[in-house]
C-alpha atoms as a PDB file:
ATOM      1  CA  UNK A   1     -15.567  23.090   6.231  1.00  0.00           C
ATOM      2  CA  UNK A   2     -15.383  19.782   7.438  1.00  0.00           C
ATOM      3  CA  UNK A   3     -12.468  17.231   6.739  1.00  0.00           C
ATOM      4  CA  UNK A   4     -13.439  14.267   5.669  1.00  0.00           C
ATOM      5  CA  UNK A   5     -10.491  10.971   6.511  1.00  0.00           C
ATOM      6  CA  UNK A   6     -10.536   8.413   3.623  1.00  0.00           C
ATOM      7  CA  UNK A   7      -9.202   4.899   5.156  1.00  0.00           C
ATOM      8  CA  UNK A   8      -7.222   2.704   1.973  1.00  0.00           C
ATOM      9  CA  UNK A   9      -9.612   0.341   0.690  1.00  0.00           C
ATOM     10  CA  UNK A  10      -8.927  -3.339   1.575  1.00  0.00           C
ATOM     11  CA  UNK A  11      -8.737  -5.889  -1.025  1.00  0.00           C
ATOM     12  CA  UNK A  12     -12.024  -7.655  -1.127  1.00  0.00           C
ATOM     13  CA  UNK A  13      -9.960 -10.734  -2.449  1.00  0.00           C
ATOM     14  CA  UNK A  14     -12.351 -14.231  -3.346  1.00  0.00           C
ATOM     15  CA  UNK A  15     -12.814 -17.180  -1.147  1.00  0.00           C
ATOM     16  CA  UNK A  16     -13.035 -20.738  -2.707  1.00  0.00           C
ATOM     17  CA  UNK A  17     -13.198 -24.103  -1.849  1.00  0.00           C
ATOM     18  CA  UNK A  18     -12.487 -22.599   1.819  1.00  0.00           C
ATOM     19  CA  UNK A  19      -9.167 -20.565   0.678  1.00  0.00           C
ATOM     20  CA  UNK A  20      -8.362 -16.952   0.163  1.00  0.00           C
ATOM     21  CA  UNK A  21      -7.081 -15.960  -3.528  1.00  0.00           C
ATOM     22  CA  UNK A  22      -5.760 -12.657  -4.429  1.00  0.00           C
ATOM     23  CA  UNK A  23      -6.798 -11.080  -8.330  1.00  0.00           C
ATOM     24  CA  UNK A  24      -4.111  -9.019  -9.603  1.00  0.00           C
ATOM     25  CA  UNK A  25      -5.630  -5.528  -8.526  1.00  0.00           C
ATOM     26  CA  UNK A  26      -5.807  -7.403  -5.008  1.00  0.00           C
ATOM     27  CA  UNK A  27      -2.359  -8.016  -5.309  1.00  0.00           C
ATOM     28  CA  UNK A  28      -1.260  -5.154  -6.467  1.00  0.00           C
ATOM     29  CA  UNK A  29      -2.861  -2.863  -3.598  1.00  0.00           C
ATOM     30  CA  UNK A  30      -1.316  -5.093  -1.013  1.00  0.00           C
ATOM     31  CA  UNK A  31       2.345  -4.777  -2.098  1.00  0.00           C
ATOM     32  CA  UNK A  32       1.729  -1.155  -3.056  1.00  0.00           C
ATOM     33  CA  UNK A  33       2.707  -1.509  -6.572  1.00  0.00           C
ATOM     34  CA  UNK A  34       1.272  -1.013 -10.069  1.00  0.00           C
ATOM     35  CA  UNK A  35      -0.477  -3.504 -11.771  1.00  0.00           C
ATOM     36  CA  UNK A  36       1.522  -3.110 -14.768  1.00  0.00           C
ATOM     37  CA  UNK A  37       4.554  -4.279 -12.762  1.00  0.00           C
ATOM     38  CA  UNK A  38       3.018  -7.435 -11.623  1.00  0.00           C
ATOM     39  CA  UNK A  39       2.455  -8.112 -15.238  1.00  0.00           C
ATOM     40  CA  UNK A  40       6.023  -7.446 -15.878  1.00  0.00           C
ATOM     41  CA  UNK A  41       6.599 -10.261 -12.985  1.00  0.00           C
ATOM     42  CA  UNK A  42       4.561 -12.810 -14.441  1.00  0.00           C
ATOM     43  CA  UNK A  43       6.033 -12.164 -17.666  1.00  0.00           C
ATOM     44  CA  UNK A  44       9.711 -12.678 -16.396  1.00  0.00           C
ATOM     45  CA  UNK A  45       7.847 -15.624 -14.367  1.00  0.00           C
ATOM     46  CA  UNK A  46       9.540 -13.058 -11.080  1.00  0.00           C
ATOM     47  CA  UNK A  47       6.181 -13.047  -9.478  1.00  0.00           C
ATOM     48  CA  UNK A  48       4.105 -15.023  -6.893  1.00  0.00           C
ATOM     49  CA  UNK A  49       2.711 -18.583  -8.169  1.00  0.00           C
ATOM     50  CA  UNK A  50      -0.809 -17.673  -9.940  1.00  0.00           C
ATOM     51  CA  UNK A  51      -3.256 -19.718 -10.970  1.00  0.00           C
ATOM     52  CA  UNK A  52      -4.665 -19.139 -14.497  1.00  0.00           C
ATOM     53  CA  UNK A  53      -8.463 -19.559 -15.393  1.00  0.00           C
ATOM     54  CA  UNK A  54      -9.615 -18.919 -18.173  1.00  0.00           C
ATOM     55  CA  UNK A  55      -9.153 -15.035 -18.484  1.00  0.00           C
ATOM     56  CA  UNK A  56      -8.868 -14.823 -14.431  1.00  0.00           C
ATOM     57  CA  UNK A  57      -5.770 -15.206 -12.611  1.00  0.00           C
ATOM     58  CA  UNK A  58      -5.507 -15.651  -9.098  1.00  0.00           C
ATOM     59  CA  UNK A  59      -3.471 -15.780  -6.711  1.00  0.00           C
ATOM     60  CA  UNK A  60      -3.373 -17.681  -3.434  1.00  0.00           C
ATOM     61  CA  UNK A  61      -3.017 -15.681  -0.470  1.00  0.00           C
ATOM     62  CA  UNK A  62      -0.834 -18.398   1.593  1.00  0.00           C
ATOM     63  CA  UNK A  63       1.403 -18.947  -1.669  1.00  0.00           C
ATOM     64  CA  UNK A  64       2.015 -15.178  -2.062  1.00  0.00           C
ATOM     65  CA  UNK A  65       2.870 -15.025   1.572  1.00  0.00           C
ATOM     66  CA  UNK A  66       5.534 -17.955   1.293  1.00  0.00           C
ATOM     67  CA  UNK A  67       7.057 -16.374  -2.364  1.00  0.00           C
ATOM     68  CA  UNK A  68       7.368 -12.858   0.181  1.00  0.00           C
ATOM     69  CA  UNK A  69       9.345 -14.784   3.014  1.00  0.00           C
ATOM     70  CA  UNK A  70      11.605 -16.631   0.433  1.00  0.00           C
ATOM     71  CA  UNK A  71      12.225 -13.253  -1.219  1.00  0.00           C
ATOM     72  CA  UNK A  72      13.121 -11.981   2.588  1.00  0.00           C
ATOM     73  CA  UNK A  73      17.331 -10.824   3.092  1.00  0.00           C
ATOM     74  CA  UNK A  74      19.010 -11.495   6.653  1.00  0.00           C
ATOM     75  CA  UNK A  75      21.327  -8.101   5.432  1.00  0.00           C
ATOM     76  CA  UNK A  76      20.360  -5.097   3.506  1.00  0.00           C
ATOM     77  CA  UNK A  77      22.917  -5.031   0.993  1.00  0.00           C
ATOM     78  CA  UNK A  78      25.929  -2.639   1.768  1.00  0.00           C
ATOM     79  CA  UNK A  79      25.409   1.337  -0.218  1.00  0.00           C
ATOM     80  CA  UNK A  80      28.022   1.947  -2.668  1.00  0.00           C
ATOM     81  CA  UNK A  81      29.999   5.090  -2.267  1.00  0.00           C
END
């Protein structure tokens, strides 16, 4: 029996006009959470900027990266007892 090693897919992502953008599955995958929760972000207007299409919404790799930094703590919050 042999055993076969998946690797995680990569998100495939879409290059225009020379930059990277993200679709929501994209997204999803690389912050390891559902896709129904970055719905819930954009609906609370939590979430990463997105640009809005049509029916497609994207999301710029470089803008995501900057909303993840700004969202970045110096000090884990102390556990309550």
């Amino acid at each position: 029996m042999a055993i076969t090693t998946q690797t995680p897919t990569q998100p495939q992502g879409v290059t225009l006009l020379g930059t990277e953008f993200l679709t929501d599955d994209d997204l999803a995958r690389e912050l390891d959470v559902s896709r129904r929760t970055i719905a819930r972000w954009n609906a609370k207007r939590q979430g990463p900027p997105r640009i809005i299409q049509g029916r497609t919404i994207l999301y710029k790799r470089s803008s995501v990266i900057r909303w993840l930094e700004d969202r970045e703590q110096s000090q884990p919050r102390a556990r309550r007892r």
